[in-house]
C-alpha atoms as a PDB file:
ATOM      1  CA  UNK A   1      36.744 -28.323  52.686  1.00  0.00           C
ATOM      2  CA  UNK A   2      34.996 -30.985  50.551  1.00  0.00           C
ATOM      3  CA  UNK A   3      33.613 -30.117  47.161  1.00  0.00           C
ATOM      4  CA  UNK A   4      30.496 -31.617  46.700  1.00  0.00           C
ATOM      5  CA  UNK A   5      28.962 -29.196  43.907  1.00  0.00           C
ATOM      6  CA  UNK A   6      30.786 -28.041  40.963  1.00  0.00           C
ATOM      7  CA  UNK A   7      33.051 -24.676  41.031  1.00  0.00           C
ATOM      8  CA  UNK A   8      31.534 -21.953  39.100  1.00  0.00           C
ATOM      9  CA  UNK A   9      33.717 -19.950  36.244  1.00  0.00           C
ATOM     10  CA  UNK A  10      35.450 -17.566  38.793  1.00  0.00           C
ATOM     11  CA  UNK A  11      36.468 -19.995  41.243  1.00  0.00           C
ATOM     12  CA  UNK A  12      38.183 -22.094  38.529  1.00  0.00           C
ATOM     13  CA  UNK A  13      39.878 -18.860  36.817  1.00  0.00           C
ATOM     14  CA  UNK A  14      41.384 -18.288  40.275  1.00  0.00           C
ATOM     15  CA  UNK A  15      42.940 -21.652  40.294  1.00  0.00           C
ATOM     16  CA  UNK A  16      44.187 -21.599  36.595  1.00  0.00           C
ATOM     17  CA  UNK A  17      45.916 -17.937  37.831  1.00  0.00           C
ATOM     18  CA  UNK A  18      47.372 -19.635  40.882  1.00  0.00           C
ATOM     19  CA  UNK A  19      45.034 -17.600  43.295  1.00  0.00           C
ATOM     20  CA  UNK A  20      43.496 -19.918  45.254  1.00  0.00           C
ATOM     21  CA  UNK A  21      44.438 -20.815  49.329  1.00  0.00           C
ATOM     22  CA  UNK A  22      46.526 -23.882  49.072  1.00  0.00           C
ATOM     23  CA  UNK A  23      43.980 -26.308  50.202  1.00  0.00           C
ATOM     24  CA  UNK A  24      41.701 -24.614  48.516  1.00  0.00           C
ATOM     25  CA  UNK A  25      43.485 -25.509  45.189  1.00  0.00           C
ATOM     26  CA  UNK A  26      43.774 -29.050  46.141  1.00  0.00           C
ATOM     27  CA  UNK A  27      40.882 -29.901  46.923  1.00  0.00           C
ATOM     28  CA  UNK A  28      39.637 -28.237  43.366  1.00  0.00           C
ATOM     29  CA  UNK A  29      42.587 -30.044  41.359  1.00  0.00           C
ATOM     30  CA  UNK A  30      41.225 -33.455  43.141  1.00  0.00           C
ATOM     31  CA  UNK A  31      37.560 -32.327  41.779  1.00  0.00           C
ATOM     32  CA  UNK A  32      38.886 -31.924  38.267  1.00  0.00           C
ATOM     33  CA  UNK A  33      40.385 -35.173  38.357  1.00  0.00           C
ATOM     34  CA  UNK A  34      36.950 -36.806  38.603  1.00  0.00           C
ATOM     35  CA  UNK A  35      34.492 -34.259  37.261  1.00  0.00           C
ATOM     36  CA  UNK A  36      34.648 -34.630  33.395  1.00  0.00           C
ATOM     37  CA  UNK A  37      32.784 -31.646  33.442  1.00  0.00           C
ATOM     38  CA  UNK A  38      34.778 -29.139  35.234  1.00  0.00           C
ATOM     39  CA  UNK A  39      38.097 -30.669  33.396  1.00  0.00           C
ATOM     40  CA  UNK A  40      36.298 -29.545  30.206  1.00  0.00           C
ATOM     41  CA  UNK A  41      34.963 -26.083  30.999  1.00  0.00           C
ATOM     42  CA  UNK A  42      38.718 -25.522  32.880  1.00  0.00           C
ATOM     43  CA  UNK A  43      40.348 -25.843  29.580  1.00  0.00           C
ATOM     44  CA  UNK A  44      38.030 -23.126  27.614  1.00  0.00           C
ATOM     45  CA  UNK A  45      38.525 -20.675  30.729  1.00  0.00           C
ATOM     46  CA  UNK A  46      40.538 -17.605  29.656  1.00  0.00           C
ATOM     47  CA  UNK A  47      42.208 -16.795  32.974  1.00  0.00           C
ATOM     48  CA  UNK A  48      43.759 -13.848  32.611  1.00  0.00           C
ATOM     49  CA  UNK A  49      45.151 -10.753  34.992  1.00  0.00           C
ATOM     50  CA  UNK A  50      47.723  -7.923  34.741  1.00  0.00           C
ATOM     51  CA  UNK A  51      50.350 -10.302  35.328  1.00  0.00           C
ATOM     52  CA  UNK A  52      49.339 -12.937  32.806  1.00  0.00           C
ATOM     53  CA  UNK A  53      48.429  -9.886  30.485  1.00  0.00           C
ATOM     54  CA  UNK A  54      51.750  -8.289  30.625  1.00  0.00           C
ATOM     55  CA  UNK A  55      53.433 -11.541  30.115  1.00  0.00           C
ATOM     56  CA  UNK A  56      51.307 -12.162  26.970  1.00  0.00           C
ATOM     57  CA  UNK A  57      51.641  -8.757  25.279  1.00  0.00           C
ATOM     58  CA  UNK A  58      54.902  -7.773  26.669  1.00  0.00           C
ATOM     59  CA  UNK A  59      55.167  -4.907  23.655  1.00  0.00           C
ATOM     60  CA  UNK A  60      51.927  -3.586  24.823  1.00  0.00           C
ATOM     61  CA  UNK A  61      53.054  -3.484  28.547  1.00  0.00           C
ATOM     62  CA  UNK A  62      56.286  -1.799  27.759  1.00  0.00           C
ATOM     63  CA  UNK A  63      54.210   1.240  25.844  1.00  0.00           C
ATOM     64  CA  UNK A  64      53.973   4.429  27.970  1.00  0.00           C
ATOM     65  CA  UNK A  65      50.731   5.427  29.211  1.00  0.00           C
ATOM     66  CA  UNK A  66      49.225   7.964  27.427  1.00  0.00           C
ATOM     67  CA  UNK A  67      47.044  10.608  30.073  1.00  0.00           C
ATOM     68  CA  UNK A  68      44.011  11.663  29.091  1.00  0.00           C
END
């Protein structure tokens, strides 16, 4: 798969989360390397997912669930 157009803000928040197929995510990484413009909007993407949530608010994650 060839990238010929740039990835829009989801695609590239599922490579920053380590969600993309394999070649996938190669074939992106090799993009950034020579889009100047997809290296910059990559590095003001907020990728973020229960994982990287929990990870980054561990307190928060370790609170019990309050039912409503």
């Amino acid at each position: 798969m060839d990238i010929k157009t740039c990835p829009d803000e989801k695609t590239l928040s599922l490579l920053l989360l380590g969600k993309l197929p394999e070649l996938q995510a190669e074939k992106l990484e090799e993009h950034l390397l020579r889009c100047d413009d997809c290296a910059s909007r990559s590095e003001t993407i907020i990728a973020s997912d229960e994982l990287t949530n929990a990870i980054q608010a561990p307190e928060l994650a370790r609170l019990p669930q309050l039912e409503e």
